[in-house]
Each structure stands twice: as structure tokens, then as C-alpha cells.
PDB file of N, CA and C in Angstrom:
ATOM      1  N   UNK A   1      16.657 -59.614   4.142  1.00  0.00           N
ATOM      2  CA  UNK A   1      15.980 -58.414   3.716  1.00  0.00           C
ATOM      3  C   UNK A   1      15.470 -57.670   4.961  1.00  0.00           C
ATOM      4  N   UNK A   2      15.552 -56.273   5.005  1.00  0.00           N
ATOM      5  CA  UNK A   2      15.294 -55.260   5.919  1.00  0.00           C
ATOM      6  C   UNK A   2      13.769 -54.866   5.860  1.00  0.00           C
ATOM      7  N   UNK A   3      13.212 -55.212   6.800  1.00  0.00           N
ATOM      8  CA  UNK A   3      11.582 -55.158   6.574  1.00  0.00           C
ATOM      9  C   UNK A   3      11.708 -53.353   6.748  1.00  0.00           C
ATOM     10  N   UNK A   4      10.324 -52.896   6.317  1.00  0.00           N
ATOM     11  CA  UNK A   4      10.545 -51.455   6.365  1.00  0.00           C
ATOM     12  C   UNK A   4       8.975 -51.147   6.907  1.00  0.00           C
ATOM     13  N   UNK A   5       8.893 -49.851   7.612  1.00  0.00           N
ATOM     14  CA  UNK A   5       7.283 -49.425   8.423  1.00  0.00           C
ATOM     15  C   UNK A   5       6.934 -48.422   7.468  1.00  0.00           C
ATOM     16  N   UNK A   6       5.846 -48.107   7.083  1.00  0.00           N
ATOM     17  CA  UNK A   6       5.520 -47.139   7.096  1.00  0.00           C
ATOM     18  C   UNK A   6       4.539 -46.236   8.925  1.00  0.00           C
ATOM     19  N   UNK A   7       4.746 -45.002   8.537  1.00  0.00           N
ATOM     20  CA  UNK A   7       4.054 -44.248  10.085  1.00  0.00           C
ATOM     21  C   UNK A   7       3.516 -43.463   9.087  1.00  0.00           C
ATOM     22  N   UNK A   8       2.149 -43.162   9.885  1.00  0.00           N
ATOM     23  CA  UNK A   8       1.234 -41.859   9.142  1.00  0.00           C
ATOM     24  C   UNK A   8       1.159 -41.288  10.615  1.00  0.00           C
ATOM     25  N   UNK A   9       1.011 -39.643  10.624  1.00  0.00           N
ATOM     26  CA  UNK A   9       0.208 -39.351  11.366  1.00  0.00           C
ATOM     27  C   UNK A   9      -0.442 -38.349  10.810  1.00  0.00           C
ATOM     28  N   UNK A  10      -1.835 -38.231  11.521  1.00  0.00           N
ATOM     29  CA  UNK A  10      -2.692 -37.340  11.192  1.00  0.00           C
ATOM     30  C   UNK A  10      -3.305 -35.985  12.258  1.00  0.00           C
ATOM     31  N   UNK A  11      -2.150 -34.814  11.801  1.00  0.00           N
ATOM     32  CA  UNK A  11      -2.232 -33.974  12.515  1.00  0.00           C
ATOM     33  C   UNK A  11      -3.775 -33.083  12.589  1.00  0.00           C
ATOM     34  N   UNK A  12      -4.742 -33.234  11.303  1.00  0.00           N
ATOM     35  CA  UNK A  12      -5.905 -32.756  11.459  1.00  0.00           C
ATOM     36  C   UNK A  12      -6.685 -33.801  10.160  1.00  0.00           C
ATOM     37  N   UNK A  13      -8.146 -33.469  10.716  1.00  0.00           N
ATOM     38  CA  UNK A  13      -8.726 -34.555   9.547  1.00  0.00           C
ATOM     39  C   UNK A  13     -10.039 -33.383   9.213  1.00  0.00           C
ATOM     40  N   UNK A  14      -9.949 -32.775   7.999  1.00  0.00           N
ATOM     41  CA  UNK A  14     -10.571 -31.840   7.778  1.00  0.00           C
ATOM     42  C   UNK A  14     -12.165 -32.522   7.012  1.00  0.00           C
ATOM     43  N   UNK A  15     -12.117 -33.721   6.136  1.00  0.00           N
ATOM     44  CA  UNK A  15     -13.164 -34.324   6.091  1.00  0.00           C
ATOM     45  C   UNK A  15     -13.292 -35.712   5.844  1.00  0.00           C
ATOM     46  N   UNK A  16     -14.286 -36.030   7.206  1.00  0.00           N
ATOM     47  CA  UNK A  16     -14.324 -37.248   7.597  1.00  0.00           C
ATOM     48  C   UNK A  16     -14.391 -38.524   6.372  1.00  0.00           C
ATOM     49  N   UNK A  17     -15.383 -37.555   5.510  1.00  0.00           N
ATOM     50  CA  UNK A  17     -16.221 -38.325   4.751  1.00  0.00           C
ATOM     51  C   UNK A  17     -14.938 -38.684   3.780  1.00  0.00           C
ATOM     52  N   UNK A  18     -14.336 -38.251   3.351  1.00  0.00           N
ATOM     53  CA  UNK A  18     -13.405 -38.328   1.986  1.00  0.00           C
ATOM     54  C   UNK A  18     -11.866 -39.100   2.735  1.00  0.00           C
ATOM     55  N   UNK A  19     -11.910 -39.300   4.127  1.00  0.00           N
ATOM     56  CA  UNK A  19     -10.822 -39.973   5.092  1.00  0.00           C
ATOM     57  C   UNK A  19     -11.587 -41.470   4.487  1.00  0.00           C
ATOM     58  N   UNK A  20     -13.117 -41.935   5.214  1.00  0.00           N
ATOM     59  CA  UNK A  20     -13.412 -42.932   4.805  1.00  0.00           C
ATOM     60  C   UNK A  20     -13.276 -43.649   3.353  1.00  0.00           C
ATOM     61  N   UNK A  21     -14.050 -43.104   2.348  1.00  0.00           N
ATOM     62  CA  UNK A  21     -13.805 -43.323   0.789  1.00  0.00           C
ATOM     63  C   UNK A  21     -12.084 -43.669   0.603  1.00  0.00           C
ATOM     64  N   UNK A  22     -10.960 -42.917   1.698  1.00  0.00           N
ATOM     65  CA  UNK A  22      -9.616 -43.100   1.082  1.00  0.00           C
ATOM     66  C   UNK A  22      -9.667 -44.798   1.699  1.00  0.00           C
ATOM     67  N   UNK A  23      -9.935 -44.611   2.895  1.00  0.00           N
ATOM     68  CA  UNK A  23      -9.552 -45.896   3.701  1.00  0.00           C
ATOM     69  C   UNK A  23     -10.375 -47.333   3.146  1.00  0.00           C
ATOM     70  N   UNK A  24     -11.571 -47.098   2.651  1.00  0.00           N
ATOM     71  CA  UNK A  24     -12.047 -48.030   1.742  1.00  0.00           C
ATOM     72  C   UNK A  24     -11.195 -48.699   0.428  1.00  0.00           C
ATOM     73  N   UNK A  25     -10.443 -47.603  -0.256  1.00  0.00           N
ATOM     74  CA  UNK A  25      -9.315 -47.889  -1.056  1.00  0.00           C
ATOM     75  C   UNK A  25      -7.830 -48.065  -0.651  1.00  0.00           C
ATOM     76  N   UNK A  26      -7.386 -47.724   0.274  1.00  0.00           N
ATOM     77  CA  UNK A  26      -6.082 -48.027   0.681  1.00  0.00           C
ATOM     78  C   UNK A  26      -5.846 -48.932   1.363  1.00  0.00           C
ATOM     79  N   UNK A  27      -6.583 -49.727   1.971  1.00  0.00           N
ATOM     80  CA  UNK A  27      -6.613 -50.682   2.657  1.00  0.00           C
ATOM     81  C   UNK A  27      -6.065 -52.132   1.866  1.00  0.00           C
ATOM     82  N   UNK A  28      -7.003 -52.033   1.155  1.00  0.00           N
ATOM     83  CA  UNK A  28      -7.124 -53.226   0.168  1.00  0.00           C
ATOM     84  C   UNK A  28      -5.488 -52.877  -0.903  1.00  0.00           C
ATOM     85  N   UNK A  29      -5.426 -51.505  -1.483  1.00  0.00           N
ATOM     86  CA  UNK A  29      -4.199 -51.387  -2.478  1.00  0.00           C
ATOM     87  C   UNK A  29      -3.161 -51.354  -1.363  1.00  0.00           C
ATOM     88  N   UNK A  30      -2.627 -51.339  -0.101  1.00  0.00           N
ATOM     89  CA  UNK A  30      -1.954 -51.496   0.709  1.00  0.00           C
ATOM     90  C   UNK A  30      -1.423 -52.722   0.965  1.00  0.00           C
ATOM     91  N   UNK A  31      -2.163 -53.400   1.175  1.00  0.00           N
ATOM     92  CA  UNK A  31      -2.198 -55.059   1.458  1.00  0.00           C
ATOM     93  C   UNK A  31      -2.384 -55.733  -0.166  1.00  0.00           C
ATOM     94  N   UNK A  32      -2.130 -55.442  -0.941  1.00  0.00           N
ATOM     95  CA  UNK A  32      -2.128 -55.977  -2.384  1.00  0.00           C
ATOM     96  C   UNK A  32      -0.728 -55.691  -2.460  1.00  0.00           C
ATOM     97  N   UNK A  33       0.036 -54.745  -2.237  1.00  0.00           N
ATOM     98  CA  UNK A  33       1.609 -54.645  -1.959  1.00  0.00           C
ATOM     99  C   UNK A  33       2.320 -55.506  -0.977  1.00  0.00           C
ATOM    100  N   UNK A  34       1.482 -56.047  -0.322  1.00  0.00           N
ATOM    101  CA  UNK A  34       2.458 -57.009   0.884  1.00  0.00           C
ATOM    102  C   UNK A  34       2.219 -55.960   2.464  1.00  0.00           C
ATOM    103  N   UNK A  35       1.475 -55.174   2.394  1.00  0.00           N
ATOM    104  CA  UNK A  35       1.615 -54.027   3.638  1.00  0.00           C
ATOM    105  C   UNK A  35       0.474 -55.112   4.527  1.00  0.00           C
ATOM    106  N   UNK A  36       1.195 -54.766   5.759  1.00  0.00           N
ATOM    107  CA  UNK A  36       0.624 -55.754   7.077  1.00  0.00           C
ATOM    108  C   UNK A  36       0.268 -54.445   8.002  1.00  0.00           C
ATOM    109  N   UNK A  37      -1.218 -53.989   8.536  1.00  0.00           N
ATOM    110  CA  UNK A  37      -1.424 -52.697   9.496  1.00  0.00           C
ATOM    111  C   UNK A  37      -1.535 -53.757  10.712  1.00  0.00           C
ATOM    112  N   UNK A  38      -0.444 -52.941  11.418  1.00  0.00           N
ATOM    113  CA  UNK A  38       0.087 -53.277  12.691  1.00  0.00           C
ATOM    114  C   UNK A  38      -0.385 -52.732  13.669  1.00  0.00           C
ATOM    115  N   UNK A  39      -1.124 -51.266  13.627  1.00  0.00           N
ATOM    116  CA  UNK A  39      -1.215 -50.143  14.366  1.00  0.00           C
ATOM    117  C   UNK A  39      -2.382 -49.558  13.931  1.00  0.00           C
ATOM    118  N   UNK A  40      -3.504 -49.090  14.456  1.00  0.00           N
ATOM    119  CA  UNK A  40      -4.020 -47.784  13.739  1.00  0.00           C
ATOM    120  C   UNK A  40      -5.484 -47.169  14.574  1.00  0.00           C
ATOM    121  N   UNK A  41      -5.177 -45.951  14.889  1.00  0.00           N
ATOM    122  CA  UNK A  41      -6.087 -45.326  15.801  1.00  0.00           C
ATOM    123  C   UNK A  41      -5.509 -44.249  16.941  1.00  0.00           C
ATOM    124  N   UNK A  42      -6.257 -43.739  18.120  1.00  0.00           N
ATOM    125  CA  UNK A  42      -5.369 -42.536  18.107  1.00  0.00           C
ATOM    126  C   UNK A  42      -4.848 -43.236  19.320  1.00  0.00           C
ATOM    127  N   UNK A  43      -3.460 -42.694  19.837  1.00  0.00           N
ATOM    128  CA  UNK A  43      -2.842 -43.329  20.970  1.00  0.00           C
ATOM    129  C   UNK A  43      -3.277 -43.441  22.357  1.00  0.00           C
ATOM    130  N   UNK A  44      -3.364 -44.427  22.837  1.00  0.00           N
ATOM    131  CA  UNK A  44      -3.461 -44.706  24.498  1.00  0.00           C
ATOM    132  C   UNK A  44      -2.579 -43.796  25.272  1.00  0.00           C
ATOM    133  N   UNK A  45      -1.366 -43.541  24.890  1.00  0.00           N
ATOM    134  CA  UNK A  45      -0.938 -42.398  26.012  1.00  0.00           C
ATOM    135  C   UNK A  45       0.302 -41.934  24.739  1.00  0.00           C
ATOM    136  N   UNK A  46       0.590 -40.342  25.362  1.00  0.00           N
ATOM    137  CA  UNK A  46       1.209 -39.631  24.358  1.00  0.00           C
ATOM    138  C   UNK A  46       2.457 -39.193  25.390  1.00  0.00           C
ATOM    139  N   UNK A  47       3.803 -38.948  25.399  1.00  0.00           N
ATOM    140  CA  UNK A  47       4.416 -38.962  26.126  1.00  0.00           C
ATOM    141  C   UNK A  47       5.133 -37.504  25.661  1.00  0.00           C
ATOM    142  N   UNK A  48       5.702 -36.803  26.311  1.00  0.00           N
ATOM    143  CA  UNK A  48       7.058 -35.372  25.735  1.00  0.00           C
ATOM    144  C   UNK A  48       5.996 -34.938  25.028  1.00  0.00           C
ATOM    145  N   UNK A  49       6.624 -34.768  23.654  1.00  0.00           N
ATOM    146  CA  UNK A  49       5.539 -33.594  22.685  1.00  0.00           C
ATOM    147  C   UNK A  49       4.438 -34.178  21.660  1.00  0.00           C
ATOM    148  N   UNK A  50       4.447 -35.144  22.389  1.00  0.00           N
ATOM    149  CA  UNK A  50       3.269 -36.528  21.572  1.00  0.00           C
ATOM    150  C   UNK A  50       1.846 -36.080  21.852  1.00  0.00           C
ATOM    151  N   UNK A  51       0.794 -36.240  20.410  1.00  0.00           N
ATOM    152  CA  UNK A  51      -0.109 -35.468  20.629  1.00  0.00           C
ATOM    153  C   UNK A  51      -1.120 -36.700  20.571  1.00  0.00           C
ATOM    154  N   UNK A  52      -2.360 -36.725  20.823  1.00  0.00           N
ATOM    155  CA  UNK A  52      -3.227 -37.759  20.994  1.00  0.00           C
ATOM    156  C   UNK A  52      -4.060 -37.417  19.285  1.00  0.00           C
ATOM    157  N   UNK A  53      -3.596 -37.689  18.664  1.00  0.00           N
ATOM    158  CA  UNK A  53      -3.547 -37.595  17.361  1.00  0.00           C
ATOM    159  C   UNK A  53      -3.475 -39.127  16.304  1.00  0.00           C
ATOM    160  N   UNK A  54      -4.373 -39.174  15.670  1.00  0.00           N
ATOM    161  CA  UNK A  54      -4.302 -40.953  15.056  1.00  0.00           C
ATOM    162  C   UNK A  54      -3.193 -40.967  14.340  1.00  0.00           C
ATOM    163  N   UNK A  55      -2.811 -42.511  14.454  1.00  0.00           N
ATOM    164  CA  UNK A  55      -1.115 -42.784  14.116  1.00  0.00           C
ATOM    165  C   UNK A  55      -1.720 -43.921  13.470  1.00  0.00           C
ATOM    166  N   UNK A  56      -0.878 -44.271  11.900  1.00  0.00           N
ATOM    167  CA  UNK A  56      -1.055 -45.627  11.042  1.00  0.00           C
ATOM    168  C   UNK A  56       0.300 -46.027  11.309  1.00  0.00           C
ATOM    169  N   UNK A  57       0.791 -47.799  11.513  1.00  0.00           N
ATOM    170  CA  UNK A  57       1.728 -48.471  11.089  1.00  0.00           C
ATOM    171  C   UNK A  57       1.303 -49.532  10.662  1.00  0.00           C
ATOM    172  N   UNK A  58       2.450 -49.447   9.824  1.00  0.00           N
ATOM    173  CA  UNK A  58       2.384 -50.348   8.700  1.00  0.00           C
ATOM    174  C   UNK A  58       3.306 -51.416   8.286  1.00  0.00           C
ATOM    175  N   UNK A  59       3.570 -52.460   8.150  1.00  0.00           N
ATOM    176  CA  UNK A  59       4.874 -53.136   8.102  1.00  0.00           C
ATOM    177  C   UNK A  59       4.976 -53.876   6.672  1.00  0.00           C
ATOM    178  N   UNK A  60       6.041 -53.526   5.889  1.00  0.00           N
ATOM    179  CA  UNK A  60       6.452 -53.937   4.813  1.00  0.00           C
ATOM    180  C   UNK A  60       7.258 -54.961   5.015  1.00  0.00           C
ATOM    181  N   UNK A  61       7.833 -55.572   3.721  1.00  0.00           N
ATOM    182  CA  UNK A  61       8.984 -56.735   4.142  1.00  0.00           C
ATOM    183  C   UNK A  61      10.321 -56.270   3.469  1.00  0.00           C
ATOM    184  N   UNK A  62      10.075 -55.302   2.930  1.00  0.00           N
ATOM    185  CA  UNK A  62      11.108 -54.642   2.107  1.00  0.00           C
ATOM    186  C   UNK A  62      11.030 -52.432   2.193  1.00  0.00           C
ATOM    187  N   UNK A  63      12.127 -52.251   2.374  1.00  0.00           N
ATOM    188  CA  UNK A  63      11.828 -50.848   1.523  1.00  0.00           C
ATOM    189  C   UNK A  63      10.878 -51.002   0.505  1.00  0.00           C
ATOM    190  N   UNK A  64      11.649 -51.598  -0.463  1.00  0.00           N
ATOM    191  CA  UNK A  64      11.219 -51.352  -2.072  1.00  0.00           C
ATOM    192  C   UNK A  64       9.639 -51.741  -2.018  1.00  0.00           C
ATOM    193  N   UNK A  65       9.439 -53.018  -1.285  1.00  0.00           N
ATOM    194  CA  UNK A  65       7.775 -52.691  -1.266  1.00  0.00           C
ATOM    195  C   UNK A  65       6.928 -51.699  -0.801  1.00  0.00           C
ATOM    196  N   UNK A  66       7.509 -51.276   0.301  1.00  0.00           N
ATOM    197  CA  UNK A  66       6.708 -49.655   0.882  1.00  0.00           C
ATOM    198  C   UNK A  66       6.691 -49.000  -0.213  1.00  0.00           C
ATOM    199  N   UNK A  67       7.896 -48.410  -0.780  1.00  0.00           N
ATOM    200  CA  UNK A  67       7.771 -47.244  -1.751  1.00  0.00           C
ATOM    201  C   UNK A  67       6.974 -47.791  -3.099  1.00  0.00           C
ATOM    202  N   UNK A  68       6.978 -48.854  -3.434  1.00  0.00           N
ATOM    203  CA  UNK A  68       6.317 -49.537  -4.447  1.00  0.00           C
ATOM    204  C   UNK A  68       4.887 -49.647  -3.832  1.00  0.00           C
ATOM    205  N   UNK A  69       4.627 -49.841  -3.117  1.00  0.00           N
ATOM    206  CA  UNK A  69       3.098 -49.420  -2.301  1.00  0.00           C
ATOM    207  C   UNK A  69       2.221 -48.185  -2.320  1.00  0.00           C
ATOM    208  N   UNK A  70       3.134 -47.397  -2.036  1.00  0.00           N
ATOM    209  CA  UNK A  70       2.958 -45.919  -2.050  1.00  0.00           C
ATOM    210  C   UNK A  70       2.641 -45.318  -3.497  1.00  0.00           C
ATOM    211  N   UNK A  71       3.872 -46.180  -4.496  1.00  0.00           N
ATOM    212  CA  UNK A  71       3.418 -45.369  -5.810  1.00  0.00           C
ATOM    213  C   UNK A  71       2.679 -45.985  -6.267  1.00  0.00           C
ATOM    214  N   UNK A  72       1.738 -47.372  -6.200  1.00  0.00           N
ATOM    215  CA  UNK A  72       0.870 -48.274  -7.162  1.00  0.00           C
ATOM    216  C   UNK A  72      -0.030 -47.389  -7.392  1.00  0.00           C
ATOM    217  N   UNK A  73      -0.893 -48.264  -8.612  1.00  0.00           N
ATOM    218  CA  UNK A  73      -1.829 -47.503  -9.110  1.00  0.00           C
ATOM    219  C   UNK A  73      -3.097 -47.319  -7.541  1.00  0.00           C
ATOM    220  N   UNK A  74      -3.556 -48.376  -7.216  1.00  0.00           N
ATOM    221  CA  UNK A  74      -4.427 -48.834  -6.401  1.00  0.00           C
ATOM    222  C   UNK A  74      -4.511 -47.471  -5.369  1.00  0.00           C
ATOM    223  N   UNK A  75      -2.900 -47.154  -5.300  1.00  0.00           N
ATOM    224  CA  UNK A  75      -2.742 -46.289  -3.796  1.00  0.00           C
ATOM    225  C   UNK A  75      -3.066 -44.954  -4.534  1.00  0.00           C
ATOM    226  N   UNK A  76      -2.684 -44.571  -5.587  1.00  0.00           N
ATOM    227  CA  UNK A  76      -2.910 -43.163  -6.630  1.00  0.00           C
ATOM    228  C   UNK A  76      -4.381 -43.006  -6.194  1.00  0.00           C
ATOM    229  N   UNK A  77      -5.119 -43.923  -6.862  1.00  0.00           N
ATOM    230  CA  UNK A  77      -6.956 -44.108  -6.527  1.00  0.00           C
ATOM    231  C   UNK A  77      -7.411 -43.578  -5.285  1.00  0.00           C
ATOM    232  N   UNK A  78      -6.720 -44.231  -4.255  1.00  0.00           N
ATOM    233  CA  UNK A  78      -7.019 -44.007  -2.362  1.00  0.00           C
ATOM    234  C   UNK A  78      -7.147 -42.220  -2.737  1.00  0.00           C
ATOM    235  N   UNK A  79      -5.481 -42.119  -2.727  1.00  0.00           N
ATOM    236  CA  UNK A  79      -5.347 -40.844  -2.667  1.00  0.00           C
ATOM    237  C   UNK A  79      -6.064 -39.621  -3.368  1.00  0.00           C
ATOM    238  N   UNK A  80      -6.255 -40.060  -4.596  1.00  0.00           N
ATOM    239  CA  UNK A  80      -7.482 -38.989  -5.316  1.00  0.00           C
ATOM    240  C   UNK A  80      -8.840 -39.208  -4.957  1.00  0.00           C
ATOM    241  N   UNK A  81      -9.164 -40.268  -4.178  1.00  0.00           N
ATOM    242  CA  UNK A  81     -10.856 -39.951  -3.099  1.00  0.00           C
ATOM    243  C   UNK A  81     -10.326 -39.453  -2.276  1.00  0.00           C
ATOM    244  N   UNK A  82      -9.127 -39.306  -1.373  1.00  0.00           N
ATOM    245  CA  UNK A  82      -8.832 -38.125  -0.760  1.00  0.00           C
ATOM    246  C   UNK A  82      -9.289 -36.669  -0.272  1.00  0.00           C
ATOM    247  N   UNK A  83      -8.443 -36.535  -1.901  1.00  0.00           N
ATOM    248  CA  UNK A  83      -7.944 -35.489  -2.009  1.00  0.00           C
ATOM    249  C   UNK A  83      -7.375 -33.966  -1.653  1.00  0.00           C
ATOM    250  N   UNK A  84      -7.173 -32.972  -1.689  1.00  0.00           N
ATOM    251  CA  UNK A  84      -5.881 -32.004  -1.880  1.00  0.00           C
ATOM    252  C   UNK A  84      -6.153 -31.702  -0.516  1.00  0.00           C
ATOM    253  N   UNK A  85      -7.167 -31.637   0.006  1.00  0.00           N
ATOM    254  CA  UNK A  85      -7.265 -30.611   1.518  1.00  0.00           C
ATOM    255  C   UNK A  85      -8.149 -31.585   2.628  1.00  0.00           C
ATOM    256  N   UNK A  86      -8.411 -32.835   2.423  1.00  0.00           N
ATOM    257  CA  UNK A  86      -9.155 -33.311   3.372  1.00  0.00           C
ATOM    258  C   UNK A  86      -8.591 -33.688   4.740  1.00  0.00           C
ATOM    259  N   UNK A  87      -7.763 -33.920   4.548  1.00  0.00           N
ATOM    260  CA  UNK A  87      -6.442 -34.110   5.975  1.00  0.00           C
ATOM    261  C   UNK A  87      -5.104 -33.244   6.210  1.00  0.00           C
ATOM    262  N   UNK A  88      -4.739 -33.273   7.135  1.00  0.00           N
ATOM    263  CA  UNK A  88      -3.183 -32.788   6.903  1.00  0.00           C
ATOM    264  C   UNK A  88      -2.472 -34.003   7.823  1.00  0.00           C
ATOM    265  N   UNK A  89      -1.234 -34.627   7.181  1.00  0.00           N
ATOM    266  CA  UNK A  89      -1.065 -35.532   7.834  1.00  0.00           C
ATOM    267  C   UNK A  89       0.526 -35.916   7.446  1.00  0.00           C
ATOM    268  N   UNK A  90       1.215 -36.563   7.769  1.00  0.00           N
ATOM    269  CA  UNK A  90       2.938 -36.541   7.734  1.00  0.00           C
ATOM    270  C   UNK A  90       2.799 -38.019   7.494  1.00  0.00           C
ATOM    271  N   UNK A  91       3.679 -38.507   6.792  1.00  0.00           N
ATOM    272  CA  UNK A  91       3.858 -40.509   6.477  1.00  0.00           C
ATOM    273  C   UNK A  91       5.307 -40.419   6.163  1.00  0.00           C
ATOM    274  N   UNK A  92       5.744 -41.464   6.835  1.00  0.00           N
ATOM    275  CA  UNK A  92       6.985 -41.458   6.871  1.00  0.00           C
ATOM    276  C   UNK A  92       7.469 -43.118   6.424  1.00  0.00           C
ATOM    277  N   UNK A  93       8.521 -43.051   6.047  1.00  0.00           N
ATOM    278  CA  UNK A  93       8.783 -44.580   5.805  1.00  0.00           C
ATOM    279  C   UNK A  93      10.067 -44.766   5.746  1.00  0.00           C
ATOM    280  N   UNK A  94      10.261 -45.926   6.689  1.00  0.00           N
ATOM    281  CA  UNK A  94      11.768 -45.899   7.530  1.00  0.00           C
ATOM    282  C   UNK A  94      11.916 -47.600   7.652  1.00  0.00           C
ATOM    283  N   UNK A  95      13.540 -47.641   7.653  1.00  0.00           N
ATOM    284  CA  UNK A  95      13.536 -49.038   7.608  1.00  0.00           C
ATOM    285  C   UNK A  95      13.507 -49.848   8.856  1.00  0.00           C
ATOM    286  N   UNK A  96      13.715 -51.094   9.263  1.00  0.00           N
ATOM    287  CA  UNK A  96      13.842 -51.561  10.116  1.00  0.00           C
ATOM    288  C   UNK A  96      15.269 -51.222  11.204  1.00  0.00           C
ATOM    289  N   UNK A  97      15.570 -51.415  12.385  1.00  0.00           N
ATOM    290  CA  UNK A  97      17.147 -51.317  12.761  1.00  0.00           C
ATOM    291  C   UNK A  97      17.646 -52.717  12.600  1.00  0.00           C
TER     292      UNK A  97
END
């Protein structure tokens, strides 16, 4: 089986407070999927068009668990303490080579 990452990055964090409340919940519904955080905070050095901007990785053991991660209920929850405008941020989820 092809382990799979998830990457977040977070190009702006518009409120702090509603970042925390998510991370209080995603943490836990993350790692209830099998998700292992490998990574997380803003980078030690940014190289070409790399911005010093906080980066999440994440390591699954499967695709199907990332995306099954992503849609659980647990992660729905994270995401609606969120909500619609508190960050702007890109997540990507890619498999292993």
C-alpha cells in the first residue's frame, strides 16, 4: 500500500482564535483516521518562490485514508469552528513516489 501526505499551507490566517478551536478538533479527528503530523509550523528556510508561511504534513498509510480523513464527521466539526473566512490556505493530498 502507497502511504499518502497530506500538505496544508497557510497563505494568511485571518483569525487566530477560530485557527485554534479548528486545531483543538482536527488534531484528534485526524489521528482517529490513522493521520501521523510529521511537520507543522512555519519553515526554517524558504528557497525560489517559497514563502515563510506555516506548512502542515501529514502522513497517511493509504490514499483512501487521507481522503476518508478529510471527509469524516470529526474533520466536518474542525472545519465548521473554522469557518468560511478565518484562513486562506491550500491542502493538498498526494501520494507517496
Amino acid at each position: 500500500m502507497t502511504k499518502a501526505y497530506w500538505v496544508a499551507t497557510y497563505r494568511e490566517i485571518k483569525n487566530q482564535d477560530n485557527l485554534t478551536e479548528y486545531a483543538k478538533l482536527a488534531g484528534p479527528a485526524i489521528a482517529a483516521c490513522g493521520g501521523r503530523f510529521l511537520a507543522r509550523g512555519l519553515p526554517s528556510i524558504a528557497k525560489e518562490a517559497g514563502l515563510l508561511q506555516r506548512v502542515v504534513l501529514i502522513e497517511f498509510d493509504s490514499l483512501e485514508m487521507a481522503k476518508g480523513a478529510y471527509e469524516s464527521e470529526g474533520y466536518k466539526k474542525a472545519l465548521q469552528a473554522l469557518g468560511d473566512d478565518s484562513v486562506v490556505r491550500d491542502i493538498r493530498i498526494i501520494e507517496a513516489a
